[in-house]
N, C-alpha and C. Protein backbone atom coordinates (compact mmCIF):
# COMPACT_ATOMS: atom_id res chain seq x y z
N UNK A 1 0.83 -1.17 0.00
CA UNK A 1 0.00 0.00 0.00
C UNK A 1 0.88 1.24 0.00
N UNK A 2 0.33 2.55 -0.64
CA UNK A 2 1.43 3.55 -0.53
C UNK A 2 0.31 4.56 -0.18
N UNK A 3 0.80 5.43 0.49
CA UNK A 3 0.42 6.76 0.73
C UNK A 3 0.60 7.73 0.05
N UNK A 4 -0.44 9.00 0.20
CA UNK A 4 0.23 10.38 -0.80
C UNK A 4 -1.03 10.87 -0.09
N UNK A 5 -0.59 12.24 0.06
CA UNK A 5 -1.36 13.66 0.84
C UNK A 5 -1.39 14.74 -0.49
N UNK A 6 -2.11 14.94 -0.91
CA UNK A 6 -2.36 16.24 -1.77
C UNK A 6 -2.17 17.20 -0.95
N UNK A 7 -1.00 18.00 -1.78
CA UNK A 7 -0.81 19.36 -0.84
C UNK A 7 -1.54 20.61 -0.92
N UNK A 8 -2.22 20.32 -2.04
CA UNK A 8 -3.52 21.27 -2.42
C UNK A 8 -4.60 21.36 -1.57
N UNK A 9 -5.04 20.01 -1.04
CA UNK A 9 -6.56 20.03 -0.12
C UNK A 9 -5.88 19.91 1.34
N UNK A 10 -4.46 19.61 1.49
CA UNK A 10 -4.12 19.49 2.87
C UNK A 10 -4.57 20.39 3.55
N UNK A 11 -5.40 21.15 4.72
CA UNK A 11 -5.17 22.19 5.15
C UNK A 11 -4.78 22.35 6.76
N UNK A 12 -3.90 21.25 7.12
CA UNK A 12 -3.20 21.62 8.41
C UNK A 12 -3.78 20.92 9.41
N UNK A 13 -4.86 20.31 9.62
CA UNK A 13 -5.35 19.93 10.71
C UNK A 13 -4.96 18.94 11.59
N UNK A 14 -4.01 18.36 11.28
CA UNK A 14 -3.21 17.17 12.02
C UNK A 14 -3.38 16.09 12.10
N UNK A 15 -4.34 15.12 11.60
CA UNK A 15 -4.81 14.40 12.10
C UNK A 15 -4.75 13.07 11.91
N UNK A 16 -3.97 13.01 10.69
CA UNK A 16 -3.19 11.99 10.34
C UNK A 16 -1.86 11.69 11.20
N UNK A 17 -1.09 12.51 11.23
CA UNK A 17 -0.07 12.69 11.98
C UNK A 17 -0.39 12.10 13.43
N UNK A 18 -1.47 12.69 14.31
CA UNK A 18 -1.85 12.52 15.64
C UNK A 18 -2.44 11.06 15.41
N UNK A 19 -2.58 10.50 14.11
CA UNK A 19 -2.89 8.75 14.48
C UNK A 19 -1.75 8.18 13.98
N UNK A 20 -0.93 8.54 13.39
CA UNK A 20 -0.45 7.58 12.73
C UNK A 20 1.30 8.35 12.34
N UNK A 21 1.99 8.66 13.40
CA UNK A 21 3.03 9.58 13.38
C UNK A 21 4.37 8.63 12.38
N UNK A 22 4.36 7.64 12.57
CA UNK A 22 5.26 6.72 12.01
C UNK A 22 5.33 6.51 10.47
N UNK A 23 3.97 7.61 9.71
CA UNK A 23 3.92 7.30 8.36
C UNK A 23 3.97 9.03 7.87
N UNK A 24 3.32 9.77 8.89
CA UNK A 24 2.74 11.19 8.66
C UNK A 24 3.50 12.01 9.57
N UNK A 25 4.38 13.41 8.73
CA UNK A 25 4.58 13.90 9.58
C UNK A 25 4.10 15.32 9.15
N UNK A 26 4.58 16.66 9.88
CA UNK A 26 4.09 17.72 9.69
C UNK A 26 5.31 18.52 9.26
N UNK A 27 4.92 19.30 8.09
CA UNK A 27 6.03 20.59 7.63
C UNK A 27 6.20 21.90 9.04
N UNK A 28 7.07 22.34 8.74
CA UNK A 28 7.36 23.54 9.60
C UNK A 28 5.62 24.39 9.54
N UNK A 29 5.40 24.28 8.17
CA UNK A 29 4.18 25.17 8.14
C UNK A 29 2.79 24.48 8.84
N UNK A 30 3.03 23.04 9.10
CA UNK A 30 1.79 22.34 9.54
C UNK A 30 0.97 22.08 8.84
N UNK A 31 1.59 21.55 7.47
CA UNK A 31 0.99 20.69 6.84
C UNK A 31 1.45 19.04 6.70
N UNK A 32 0.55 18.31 6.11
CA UNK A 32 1.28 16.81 6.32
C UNK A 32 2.09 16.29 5.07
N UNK A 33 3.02 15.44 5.28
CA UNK A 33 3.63 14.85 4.44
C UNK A 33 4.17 13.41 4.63
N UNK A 34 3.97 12.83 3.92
CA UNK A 34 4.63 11.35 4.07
C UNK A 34 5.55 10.98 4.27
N UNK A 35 6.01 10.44 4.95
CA UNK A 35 7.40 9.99 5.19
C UNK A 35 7.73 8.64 4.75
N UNK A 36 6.99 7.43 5.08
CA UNK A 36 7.42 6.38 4.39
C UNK A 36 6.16 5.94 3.21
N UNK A 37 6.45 6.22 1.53
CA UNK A 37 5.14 6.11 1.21
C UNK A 37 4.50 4.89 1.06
N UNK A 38 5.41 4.01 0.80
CA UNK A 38 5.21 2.58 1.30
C UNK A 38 4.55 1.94 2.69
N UNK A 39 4.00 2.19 3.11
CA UNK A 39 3.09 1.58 4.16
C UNK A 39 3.52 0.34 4.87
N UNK A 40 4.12 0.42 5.92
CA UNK A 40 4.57 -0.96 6.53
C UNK A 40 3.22 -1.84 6.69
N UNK A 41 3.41 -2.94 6.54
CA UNK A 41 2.42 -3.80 6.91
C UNK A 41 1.63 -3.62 8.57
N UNK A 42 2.63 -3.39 9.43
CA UNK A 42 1.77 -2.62 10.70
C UNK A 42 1.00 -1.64 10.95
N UNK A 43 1.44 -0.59 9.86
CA UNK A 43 0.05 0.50 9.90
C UNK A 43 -0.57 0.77 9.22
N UNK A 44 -1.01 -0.53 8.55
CA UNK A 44 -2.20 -0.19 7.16
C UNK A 44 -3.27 0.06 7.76
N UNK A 45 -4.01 -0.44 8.89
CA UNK A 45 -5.24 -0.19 9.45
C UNK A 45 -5.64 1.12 9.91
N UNK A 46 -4.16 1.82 10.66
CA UNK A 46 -3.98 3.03 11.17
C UNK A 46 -4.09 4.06 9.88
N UNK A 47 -3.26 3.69 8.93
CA UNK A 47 -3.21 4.52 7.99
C UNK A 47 -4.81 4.58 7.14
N UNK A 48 -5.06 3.48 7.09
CA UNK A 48 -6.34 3.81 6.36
C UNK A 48 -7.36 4.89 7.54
N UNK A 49 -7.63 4.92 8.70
CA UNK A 49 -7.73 5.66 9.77
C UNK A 49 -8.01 6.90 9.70
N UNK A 50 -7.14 6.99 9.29
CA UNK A 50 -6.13 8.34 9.29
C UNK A 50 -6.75 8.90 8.11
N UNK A 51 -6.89 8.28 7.17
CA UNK A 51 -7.42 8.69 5.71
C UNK A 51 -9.21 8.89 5.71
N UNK A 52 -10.09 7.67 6.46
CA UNK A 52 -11.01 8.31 6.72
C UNK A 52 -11.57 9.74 7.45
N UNK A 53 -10.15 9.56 8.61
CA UNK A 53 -10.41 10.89 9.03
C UNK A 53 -10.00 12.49 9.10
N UNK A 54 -9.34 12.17 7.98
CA UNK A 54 -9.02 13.51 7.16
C UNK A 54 -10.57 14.35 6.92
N UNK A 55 -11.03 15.67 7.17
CA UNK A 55 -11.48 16.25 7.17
C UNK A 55 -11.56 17.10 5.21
N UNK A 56 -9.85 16.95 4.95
CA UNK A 56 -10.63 17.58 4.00
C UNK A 56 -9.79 16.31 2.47
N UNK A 57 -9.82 14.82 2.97
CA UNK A 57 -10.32 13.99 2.19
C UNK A 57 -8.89 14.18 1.29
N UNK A 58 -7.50 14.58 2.12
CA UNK A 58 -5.99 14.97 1.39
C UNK A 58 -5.34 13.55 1.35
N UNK A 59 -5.88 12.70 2.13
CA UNK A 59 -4.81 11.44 1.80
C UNK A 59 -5.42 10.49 1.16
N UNK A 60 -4.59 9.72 -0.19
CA UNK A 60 -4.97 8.73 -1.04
C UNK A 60 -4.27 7.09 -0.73
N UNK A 61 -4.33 6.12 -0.73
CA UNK A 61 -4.28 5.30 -0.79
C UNK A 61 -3.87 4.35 -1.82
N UNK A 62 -3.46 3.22 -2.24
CA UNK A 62 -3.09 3.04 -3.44
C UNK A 62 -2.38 1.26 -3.82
């Protein structure tokens, strides 16, 4: 599974990050970005999570 955050709809709210810090982290500006886009097999559940609860629907799956 891989991750990706559109940096267009990102708008800062954290909340990926606050579930799932080991995949998501935050720019200086407080937006999110991926760090491993490859998805370890341990936080696919988290990560998908994380993606439902994006607010404004920035992280894709894949």
């Amino acid at each position: 599974m891989k991750a990706k955050v559109d940096e267009d709809r990102c708008r800062g709210h954290g909340v990926c990050w606050s579930l799932c810090p080991e995949v998501f982290d935050l720019t200086d500006d407080g937006y999110a970005v991926v760090l491993t886009p490859d998805v370890p097999a341990e936080f696919e559940d988290t990560v998908r999570t994380a993606m439902g609860s994006c607010p404004e629907r920035a992280i894709t799956l894949d």
